[in-house]
PDB file of N, CA and C in Angstrom:
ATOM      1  N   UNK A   1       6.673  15.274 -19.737  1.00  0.00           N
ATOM      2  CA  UNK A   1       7.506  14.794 -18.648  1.00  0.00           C
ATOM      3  C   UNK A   1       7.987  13.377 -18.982  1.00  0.00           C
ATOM      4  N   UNK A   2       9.049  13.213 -18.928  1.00  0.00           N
ATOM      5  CA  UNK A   2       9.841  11.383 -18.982  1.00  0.00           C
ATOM      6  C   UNK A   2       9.101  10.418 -18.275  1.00  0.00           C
ATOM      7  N   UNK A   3       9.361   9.784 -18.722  1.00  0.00           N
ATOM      8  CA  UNK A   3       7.853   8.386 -17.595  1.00  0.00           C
ATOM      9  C   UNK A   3       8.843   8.144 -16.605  1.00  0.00           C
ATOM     10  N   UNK A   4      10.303   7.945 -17.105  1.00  0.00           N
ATOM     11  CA  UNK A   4      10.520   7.850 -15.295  1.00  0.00           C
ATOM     12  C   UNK A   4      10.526   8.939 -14.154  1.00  0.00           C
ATOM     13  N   UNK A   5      10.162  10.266 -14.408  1.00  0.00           N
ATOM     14  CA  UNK A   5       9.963  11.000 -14.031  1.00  0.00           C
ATOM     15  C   UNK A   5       8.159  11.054 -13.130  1.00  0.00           C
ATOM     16  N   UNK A   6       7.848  10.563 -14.075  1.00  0.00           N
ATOM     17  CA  UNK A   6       5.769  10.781 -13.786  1.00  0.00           C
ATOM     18  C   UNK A   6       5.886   9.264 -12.789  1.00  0.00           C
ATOM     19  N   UNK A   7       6.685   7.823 -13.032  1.00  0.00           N
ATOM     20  CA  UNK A   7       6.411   6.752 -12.311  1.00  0.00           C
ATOM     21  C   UNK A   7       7.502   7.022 -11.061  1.00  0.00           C
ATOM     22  N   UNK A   8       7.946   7.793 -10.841  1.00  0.00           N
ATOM     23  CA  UNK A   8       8.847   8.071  -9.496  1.00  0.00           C
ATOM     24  C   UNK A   8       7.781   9.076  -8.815  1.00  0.00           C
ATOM     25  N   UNK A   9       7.320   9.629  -9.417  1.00  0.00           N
ATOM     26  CA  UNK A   9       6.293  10.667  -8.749  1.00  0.00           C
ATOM     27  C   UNK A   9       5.396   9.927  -8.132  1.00  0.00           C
ATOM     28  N   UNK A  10       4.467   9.412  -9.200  1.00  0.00           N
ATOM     29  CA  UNK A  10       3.440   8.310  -8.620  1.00  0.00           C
ATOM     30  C   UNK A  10       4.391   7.452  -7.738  1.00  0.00           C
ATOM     31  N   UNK A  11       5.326   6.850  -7.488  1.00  0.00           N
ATOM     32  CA  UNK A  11       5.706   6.256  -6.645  1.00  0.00           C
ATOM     33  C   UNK A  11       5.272   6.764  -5.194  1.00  0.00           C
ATOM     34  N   UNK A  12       6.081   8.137  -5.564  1.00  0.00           N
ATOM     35  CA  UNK A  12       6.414   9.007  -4.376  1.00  0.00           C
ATOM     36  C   UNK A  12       5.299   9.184  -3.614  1.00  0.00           C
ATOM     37  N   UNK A  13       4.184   9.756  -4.737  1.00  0.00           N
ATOM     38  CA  UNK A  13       3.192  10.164  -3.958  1.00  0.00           C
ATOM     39  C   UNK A  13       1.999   8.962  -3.204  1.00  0.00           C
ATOM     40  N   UNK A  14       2.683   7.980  -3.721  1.00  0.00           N
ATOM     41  CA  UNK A  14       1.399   6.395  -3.122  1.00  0.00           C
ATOM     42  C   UNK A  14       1.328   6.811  -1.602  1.00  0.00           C
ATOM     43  N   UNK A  15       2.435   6.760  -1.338  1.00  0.00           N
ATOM     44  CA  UNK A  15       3.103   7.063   0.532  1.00  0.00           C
ATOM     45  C   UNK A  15       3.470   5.559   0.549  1.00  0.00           C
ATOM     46  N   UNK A  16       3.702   4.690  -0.215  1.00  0.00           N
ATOM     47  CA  UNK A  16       4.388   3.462   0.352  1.00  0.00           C
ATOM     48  C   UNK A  16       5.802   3.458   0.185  1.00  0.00           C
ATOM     49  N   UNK A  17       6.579   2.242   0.911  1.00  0.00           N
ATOM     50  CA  UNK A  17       7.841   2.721   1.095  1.00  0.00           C
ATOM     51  C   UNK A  17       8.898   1.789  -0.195  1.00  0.00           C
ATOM     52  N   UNK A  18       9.608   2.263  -0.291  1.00  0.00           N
ATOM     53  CA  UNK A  18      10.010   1.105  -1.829  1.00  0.00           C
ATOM     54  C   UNK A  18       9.842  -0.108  -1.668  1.00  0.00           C
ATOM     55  N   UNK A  19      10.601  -0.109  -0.152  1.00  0.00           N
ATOM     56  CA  UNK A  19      10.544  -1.963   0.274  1.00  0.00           C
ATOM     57  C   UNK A  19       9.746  -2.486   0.027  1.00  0.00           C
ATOM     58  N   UNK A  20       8.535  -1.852   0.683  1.00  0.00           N
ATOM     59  CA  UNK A  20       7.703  -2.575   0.647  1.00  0.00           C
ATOM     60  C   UNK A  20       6.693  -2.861  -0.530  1.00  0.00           C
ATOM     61  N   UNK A  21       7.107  -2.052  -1.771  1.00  0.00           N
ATOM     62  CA  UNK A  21       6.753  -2.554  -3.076  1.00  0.00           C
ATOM     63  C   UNK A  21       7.545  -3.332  -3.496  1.00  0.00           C
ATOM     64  N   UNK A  22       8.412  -3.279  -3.527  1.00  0.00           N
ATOM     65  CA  UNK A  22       9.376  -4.427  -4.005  1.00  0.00           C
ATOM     66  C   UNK A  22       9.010  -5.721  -3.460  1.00  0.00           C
ATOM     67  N   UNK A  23       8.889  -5.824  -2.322  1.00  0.00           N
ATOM     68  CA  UNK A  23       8.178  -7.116  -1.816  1.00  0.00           C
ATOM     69  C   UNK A  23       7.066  -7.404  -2.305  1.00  0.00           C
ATOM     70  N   UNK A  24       6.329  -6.787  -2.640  1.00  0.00           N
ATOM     71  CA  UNK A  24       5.121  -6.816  -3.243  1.00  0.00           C
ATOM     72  C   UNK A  24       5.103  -7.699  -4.827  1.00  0.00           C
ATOM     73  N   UNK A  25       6.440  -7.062  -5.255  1.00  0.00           N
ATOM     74  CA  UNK A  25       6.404  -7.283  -6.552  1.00  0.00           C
ATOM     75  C   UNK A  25       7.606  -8.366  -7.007  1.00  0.00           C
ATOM     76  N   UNK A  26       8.189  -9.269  -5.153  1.00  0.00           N
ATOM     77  CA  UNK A  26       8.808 -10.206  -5.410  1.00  0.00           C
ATOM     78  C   UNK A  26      10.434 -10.197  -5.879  1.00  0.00           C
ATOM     79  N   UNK A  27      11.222  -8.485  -5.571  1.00  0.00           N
ATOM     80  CA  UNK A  27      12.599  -8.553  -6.191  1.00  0.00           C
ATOM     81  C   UNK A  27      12.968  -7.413  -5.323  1.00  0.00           C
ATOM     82  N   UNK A  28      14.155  -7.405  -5.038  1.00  0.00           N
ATOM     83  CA  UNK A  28      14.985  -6.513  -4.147  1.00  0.00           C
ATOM     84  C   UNK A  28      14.540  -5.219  -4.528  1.00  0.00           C
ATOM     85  N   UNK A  29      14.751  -4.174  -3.099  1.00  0.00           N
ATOM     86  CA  UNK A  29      14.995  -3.281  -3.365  1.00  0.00           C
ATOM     87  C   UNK A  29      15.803  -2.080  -4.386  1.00  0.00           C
ATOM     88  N   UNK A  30      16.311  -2.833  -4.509  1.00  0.00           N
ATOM     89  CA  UNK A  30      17.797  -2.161  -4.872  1.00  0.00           C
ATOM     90  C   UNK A  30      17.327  -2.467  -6.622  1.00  0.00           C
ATOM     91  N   UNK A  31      17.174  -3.286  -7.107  1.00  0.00           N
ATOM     92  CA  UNK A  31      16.317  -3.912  -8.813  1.00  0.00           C
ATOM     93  C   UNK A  31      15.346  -2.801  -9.037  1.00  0.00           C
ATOM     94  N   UNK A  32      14.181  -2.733  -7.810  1.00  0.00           N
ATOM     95  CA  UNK A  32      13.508  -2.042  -8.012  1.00  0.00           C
ATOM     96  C   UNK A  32      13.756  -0.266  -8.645  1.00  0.00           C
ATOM     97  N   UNK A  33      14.970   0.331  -7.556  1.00  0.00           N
ATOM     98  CA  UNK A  33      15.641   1.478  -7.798  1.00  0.00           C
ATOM     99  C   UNK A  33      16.407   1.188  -9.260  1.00  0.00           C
ATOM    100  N   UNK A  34      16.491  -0.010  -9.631  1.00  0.00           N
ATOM    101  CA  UNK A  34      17.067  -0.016 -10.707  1.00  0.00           C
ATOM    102  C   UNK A  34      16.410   0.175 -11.914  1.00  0.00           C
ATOM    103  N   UNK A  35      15.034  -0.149 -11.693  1.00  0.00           N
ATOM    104  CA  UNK A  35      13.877  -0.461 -12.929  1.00  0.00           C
ATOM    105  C   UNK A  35      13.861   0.874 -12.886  1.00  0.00           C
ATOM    106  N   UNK A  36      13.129   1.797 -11.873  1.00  0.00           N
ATOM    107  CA  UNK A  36      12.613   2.828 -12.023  1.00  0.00           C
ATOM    108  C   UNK A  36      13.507   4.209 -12.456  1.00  0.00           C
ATOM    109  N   UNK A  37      14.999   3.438 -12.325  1.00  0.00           N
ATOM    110  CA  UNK A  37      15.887   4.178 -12.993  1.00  0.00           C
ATOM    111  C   UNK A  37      15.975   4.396 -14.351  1.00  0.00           C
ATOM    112  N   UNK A  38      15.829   2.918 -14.928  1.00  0.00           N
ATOM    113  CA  UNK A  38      15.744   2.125 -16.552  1.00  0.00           C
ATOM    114  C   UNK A  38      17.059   2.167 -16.566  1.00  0.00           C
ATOM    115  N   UNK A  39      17.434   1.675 -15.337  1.00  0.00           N
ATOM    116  CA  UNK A  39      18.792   1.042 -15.651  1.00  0.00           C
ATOM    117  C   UNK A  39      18.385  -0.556 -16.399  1.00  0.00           C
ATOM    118  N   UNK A  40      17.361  -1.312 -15.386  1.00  0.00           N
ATOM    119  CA  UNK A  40      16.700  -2.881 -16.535  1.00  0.00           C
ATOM    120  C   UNK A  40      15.876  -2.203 -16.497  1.00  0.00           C
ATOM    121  N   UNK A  41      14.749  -3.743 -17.288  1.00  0.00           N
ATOM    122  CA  UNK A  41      13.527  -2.857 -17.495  1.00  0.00           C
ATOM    123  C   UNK A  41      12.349  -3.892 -16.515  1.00  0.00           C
ATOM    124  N   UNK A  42      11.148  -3.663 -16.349  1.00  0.00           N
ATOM    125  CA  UNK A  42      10.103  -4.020 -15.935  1.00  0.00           C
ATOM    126  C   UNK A  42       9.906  -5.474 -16.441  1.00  0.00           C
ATOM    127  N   UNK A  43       9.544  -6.715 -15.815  1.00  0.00           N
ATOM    128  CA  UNK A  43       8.838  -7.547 -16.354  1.00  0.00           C
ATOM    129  C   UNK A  43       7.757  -7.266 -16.634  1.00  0.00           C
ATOM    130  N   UNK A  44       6.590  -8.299 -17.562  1.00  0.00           N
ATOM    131  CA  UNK A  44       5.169  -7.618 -17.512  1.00  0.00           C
ATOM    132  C   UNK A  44       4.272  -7.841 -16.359  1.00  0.00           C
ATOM    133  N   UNK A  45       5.183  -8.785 -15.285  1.00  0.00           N
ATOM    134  CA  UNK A  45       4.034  -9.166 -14.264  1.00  0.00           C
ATOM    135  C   UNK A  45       4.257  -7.729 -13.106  1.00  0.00           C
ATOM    136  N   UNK A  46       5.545  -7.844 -13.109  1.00  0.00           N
ATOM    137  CA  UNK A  46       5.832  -6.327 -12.597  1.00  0.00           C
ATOM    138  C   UNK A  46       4.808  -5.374 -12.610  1.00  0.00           C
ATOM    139  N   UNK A  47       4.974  -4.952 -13.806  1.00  0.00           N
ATOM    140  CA  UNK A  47       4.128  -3.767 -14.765  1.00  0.00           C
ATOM    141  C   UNK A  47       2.609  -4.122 -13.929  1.00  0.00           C
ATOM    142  N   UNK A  48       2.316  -5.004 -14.295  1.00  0.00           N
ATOM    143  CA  UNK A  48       1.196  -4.980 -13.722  1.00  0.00           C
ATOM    144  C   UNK A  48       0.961  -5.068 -12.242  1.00  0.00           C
ATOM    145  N   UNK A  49       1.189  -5.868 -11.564  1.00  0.00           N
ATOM    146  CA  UNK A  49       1.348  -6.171  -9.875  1.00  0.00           C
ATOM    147  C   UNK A  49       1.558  -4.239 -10.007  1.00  0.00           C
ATOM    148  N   UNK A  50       2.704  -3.444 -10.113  1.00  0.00           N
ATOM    149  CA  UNK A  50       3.035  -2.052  -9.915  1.00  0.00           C
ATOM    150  C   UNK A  50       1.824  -1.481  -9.961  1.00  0.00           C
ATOM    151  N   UNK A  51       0.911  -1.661 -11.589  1.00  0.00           N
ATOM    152  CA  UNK A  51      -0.282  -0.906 -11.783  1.00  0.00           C
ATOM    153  C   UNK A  51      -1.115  -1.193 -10.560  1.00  0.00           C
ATOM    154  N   UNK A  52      -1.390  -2.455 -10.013  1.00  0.00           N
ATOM    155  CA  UNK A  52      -2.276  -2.368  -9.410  1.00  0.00           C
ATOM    156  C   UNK A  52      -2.163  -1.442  -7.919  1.00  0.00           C
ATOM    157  N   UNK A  53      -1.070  -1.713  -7.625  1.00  0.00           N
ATOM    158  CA  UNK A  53      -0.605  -0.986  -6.169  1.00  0.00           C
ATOM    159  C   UNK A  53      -0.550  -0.273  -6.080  1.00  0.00           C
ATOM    160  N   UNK A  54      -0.464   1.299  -7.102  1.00  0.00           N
ATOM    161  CA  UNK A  54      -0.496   2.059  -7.608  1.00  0.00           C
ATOM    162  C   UNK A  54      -1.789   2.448  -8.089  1.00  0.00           C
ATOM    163  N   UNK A  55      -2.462   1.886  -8.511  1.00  0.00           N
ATOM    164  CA  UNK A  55      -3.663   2.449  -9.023  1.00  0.00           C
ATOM    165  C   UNK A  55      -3.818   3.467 -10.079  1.00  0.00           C
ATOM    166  N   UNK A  56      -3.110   2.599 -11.142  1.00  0.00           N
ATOM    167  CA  UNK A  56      -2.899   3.204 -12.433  1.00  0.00           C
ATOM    168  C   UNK A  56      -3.295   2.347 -13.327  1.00  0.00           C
ATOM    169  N   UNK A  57      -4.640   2.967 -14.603  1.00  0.00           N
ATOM    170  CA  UNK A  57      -5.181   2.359 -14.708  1.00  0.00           C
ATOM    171  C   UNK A  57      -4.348   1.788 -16.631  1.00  0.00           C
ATOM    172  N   UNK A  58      -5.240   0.375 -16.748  1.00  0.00           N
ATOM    173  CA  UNK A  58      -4.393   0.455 -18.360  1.00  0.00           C
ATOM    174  C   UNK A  58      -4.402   0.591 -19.335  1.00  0.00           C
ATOM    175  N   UNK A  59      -5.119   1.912 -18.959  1.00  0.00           N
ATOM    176  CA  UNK A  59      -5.070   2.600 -20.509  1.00  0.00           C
ATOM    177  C   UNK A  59      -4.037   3.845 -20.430  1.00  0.00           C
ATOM    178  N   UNK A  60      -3.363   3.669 -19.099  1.00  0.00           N
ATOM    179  CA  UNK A  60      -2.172   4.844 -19.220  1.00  0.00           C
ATOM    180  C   UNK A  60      -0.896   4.582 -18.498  1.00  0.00           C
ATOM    181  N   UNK A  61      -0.549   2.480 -18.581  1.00  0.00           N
ATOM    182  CA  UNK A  61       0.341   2.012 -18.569  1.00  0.00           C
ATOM    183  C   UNK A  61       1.769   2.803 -19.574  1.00  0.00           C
ATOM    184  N   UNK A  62       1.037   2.916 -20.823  1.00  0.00           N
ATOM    185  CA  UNK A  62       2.404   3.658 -21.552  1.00  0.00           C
ATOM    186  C   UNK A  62       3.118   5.059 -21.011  1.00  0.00           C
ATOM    187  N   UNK A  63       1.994   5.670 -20.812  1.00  0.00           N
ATOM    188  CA  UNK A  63       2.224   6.988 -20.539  1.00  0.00           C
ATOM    189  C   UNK A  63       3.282   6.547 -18.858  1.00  0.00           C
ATOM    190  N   UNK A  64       3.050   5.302 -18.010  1.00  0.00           N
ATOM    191  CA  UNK A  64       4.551   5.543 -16.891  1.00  0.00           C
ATOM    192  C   UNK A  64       5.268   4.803 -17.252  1.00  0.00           C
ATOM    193  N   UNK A  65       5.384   3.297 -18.398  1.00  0.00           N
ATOM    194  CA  UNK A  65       6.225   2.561 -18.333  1.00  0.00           C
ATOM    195  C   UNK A  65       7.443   2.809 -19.720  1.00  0.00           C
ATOM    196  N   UNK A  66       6.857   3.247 -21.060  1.00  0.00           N
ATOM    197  CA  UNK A  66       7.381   3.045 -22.414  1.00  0.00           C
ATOM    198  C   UNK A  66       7.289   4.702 -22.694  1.00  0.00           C
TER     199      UNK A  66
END
């Protein structure tokens, strides 16, 4: 499966709402829909702040981000 496929899932399935990850992680909504598009890409603080909210652990950062 495409990682943006498996990190939209895990998104999906957290039950949180984008906004309110995006706030979380300090950048618009709309950036956010953009990252997870790979229209840009992730900072690493992102990446991480995401892992944690998410609860994904890092040894299988690659497998949703690269």
């Amino acid at each position: 499966m495409e990682t943006t496929t498996l990190l939209k899932q895990k998104v999906n399935d957290s039950g949180y709402k984008l906004s309110w990850i995006s706030e979380q992680l300090g950048i618009t909504r709309y950036s956010l829909t953009n990252k997870l598009n790979k229209i840009t890409e992730f900072k690493s603080s992102e990446i991480s702040m995401l892992c944690k909210i998410l609860s994904i652990d890092k040894s299988e950062i690659a497998k949703y981000f690269f």
